[in-house]
C-alpha atoms as a PDB file:
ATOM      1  CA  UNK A   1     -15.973 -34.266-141.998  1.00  0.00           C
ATOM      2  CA  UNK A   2     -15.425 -37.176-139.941  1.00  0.00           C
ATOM      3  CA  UNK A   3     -13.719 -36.984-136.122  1.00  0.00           C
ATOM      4  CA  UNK A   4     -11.645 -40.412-135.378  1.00  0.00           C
ATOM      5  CA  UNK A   5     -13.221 -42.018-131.729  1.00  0.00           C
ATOM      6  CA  UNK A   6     -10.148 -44.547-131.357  1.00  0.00           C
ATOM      7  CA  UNK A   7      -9.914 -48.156-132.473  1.00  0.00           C
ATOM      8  CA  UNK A   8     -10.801 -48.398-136.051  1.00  0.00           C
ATOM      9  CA  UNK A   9     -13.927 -46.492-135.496  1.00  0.00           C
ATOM     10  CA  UNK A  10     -14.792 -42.966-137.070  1.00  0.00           C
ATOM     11  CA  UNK A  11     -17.690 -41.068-137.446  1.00  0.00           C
ATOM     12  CA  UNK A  12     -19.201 -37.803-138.852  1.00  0.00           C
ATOM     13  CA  UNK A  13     -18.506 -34.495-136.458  1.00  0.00           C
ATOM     14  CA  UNK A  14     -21.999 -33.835-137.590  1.00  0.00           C
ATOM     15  CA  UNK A  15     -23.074 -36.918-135.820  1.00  0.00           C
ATOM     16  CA  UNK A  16     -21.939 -35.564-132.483  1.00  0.00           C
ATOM     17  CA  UNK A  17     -24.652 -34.538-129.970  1.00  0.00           C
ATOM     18  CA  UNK A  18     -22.331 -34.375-127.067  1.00  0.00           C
ATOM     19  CA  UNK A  19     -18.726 -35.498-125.436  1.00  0.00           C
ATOM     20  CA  UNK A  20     -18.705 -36.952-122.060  1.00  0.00           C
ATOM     21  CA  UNK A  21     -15.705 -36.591-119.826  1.00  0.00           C
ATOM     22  CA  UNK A  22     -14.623 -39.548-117.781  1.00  0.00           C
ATOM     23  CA  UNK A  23     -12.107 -37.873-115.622  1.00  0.00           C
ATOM     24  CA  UNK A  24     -11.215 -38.229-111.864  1.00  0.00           C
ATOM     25  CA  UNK A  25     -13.099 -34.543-110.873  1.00  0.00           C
ATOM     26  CA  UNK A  26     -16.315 -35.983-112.437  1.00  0.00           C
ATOM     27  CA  UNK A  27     -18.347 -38.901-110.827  1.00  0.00           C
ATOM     28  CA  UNK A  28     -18.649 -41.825-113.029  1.00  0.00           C
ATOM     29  CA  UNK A  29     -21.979 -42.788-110.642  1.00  0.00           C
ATOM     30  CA  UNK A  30     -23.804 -39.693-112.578  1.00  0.00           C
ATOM     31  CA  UNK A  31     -23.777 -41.140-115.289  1.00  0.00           C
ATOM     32  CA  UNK A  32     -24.109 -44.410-114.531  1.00  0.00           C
ATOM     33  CA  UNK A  33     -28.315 -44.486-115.119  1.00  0.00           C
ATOM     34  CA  UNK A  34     -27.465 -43.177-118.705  1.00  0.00           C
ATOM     35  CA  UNK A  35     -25.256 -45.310-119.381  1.00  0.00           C
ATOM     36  CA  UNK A  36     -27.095 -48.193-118.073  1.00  0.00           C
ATOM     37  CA  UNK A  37     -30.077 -47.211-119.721  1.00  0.00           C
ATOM     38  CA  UNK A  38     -28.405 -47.435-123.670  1.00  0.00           C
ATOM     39  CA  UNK A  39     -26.889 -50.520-122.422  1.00  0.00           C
ATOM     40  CA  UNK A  40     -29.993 -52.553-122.291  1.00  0.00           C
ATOM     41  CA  UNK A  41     -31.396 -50.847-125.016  1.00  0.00           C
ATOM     42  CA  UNK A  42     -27.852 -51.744-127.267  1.00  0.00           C
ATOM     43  CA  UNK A  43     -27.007 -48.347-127.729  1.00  0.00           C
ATOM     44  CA  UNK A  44     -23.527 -48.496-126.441  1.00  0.00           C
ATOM     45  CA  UNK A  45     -20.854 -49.630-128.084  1.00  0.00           C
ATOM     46  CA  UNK A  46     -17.592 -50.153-126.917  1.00  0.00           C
ATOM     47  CA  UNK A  47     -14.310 -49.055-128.495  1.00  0.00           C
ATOM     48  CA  UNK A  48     -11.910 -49.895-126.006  1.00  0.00           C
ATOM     49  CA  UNK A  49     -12.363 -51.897-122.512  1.00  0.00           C
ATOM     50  CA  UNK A  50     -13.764 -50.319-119.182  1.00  0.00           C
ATOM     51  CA  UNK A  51     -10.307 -49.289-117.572  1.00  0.00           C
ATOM     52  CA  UNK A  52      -9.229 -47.241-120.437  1.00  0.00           C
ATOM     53  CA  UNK A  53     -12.797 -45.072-121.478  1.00  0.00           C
ATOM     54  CA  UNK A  54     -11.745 -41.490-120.984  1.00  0.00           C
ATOM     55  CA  UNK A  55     -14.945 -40.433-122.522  1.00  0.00           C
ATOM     56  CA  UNK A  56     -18.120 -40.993-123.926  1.00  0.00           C
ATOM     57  CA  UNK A  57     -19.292 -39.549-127.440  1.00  0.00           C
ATOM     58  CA  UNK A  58     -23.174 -39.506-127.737  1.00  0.00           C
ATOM     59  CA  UNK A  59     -24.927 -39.805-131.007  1.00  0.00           C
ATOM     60  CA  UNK A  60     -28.497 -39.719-131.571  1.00  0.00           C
ATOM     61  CA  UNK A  61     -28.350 -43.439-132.064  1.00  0.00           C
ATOM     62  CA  UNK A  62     -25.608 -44.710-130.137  1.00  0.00           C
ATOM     63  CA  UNK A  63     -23.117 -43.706-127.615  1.00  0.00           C
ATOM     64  CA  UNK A  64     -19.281 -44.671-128.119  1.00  0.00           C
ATOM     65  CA  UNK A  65     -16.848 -45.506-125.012  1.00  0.00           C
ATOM     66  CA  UNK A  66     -13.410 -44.243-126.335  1.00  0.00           C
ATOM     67  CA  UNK A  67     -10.640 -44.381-125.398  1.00  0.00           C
ATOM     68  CA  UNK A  68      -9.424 -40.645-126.482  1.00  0.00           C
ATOM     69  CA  UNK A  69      -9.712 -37.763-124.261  1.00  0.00           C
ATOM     70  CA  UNK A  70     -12.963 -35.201-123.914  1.00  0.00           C
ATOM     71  CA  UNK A  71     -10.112 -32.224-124.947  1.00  0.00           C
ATOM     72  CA  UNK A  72      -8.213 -34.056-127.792  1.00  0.00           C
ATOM     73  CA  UNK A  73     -12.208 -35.225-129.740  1.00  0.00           C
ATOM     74  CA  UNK A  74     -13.183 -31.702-129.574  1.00  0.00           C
ATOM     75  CA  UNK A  75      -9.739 -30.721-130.710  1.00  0.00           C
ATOM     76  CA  UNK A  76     -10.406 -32.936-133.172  1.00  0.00           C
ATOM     77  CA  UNK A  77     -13.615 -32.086-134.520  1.00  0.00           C
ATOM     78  CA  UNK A  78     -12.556 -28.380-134.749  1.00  0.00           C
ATOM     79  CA  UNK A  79      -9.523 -28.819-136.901  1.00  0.00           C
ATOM     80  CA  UNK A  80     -11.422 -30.814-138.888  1.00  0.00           C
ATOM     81  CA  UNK A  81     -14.248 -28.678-139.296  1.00  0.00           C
ATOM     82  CA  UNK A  82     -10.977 -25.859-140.146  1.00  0.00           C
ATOM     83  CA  UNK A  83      -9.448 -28.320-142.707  1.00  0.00           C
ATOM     84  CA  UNK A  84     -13.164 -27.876-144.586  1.00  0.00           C
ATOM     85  CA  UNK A  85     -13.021 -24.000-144.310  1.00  0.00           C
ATOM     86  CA  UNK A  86      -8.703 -24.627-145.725  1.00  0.00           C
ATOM     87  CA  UNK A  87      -7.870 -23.389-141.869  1.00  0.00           C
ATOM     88  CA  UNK A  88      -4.349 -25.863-140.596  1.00  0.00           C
ATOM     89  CA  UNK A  89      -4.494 -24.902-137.029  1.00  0.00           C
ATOM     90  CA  UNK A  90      -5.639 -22.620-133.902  1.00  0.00           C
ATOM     91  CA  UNK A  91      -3.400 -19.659-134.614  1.00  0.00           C
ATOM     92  CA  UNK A  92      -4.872 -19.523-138.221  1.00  0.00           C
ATOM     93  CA  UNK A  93      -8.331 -19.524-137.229  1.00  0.00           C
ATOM     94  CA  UNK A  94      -7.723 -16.692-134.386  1.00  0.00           C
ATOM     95  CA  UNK A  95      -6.306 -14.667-137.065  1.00  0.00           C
ATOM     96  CA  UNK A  96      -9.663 -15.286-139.753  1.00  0.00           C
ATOM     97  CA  UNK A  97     -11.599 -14.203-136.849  1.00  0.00           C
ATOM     98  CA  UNK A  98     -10.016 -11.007-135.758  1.00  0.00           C
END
């Protein structure tokens, strides 16, 4: 299954090591040495521009700057992984596990 990161780009849920929230409780200065780091070594790519990143999705290969919330990407990549398993939505998958 693939998980949509904003812009035209997309990539496999698979893919995914981790989501990185960009919101106002969390410093952006922790993760500025990261994020400097796979800039030099061209590891970052940009999806949208600075003032609109809400997160960051890391790959082992490359991290993405998107423009799409922390919450709505994993919301993402569980209904997708729920559309493989023929699961629509939340409620349906809270029932398959009870």
């Amino acid at each position: 299954m693939f998980i949509h990161l904003g812009g035209n780009k997309m990539i496999r849920i698979s893919q995914v090591v981790t989501i990185l929230d960009v919101g106002p409780r969390r410093s952006p200065s922790t993760l500025a040495p990261f994020l400097d780091s796979s800039r030099n070594q061209g590891r970052l790519e940009w999806i949208t521009t600075e003032e609109e990143i809400k997160s960051y999705v890391v790959t082992e290969t490359t991290i993405y700057a998107s423009p799409i919330s922390s919450l709505t990407l994993l919301k993402r990549a569980q209904l997708g992984g729920n559309r493989a398993l023929g699961i629509s939505g939340t409620k349906e998958v809270k029932k398959e596990q009870e």
